[in-house]
C-alpha atoms as a PDB file:
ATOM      1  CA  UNK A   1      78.769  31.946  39.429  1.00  0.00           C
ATOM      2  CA  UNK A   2      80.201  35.504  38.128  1.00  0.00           C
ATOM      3  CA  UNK A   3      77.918  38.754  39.344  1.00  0.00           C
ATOM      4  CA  UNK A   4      76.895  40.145  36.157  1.00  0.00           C
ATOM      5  CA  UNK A   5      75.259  43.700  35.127  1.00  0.00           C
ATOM      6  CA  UNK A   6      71.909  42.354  34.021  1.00  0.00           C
ATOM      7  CA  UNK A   7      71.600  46.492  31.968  1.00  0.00           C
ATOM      8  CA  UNK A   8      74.396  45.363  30.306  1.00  0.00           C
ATOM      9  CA  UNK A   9      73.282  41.873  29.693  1.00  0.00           C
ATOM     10  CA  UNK A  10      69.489  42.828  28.431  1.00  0.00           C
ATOM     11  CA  UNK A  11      71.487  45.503  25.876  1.00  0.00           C
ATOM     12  CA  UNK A  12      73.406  43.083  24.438  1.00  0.00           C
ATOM     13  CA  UNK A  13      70.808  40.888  24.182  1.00  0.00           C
ATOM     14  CA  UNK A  14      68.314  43.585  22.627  1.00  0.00           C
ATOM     15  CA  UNK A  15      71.385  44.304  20.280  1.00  0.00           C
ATOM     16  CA  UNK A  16      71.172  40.492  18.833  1.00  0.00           C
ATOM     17  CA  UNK A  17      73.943  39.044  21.123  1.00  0.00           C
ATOM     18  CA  UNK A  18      73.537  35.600  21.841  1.00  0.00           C
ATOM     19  CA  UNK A  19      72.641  34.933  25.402  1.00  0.00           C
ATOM     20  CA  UNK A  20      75.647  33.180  26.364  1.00  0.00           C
ATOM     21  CA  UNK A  21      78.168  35.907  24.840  1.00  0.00           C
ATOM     22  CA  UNK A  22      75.968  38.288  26.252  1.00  0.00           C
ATOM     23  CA  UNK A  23      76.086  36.896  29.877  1.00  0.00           C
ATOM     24  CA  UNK A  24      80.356  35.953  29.637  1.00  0.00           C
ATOM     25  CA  UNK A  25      80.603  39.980  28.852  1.00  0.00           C
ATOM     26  CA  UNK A  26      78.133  41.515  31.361  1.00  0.00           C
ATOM     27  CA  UNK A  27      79.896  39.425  33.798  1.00  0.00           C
ATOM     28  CA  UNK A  28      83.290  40.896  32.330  1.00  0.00           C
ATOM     29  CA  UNK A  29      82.103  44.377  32.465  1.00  0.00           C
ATOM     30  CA  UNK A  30      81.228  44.120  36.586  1.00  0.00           C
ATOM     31  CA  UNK A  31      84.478  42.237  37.184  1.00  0.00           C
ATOM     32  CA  UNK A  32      86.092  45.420  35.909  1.00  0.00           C
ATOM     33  CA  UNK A  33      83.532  47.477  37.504  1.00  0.00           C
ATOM     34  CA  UNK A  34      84.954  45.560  40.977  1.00  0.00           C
ATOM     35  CA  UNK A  35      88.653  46.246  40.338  1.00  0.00           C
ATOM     36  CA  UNK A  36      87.657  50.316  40.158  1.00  0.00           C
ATOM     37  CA  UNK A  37      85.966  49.990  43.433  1.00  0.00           C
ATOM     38  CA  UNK A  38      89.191  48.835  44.830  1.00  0.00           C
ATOM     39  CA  UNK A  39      90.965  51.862  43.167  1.00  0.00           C
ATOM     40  CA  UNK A  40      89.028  54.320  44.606  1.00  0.00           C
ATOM     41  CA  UNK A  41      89.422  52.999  47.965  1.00  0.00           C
ATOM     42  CA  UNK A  42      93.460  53.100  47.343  1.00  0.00           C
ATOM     43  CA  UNK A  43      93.338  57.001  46.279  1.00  0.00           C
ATOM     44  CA  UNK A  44      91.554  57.685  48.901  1.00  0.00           C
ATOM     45  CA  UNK A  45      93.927  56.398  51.243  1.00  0.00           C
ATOM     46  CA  UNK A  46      96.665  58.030  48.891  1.00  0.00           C
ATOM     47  CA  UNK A  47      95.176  61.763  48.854  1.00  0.00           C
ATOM     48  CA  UNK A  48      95.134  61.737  52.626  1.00  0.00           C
ATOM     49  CA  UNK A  49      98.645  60.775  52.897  1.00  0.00           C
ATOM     50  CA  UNK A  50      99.812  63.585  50.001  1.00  0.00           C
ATOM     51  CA  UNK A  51      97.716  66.163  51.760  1.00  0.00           C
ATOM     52  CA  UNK A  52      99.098  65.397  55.306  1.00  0.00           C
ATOM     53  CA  UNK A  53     102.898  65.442  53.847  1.00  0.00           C
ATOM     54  CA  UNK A  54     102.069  68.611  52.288  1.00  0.00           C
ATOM     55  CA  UNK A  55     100.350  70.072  55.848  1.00  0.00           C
ATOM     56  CA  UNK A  56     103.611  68.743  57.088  1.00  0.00           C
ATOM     57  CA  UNK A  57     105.832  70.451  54.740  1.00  0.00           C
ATOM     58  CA  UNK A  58     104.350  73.742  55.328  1.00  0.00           C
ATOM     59  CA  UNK A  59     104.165  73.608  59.001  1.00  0.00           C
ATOM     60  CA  UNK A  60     107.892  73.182  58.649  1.00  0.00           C
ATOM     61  CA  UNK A  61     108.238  75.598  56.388  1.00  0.00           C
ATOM     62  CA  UNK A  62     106.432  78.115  58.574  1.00  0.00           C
ATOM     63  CA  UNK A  63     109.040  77.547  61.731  1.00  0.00           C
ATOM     64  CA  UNK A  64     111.976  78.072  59.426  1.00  0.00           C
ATOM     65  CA  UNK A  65     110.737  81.255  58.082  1.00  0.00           C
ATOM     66  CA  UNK A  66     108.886  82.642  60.762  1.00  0.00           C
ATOM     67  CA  UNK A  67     110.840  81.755  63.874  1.00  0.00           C
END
């Protein structure tokens, strides 16, 4: 069985949803809610990569200049 978002679930329910529809699209809503998790692991990962290439870029770019 799906997780679900059972804040989502009682407000569709409260809204007049029936209980099945309501449970299919809570459980829709934290599947999506999973895949952003995931994303924000993979920027994380991807800022410190940009932000060591651009330490690395200026560190080079200091030797050039200043040497």
């Amino acid at each position: 069985m799906a997780t679900m978002i059972s804040e989502v679930y009682d407000a569709f329910v409260s809204a007049g949803a029936p209980e099945d529809k309501a449970r299919k699209a809570a459980e829709a809503l934290a599947d999506y809610e999973n895949r952003f998790t995931k994303f924000e692991g993979e920027l994380l990962v991807l800022k410190w990569m940009v932000g060591f290439v651009i330490a690395l870029d200026v560190a080079i770019l200091a030797r050039v200049f200043f040497s």
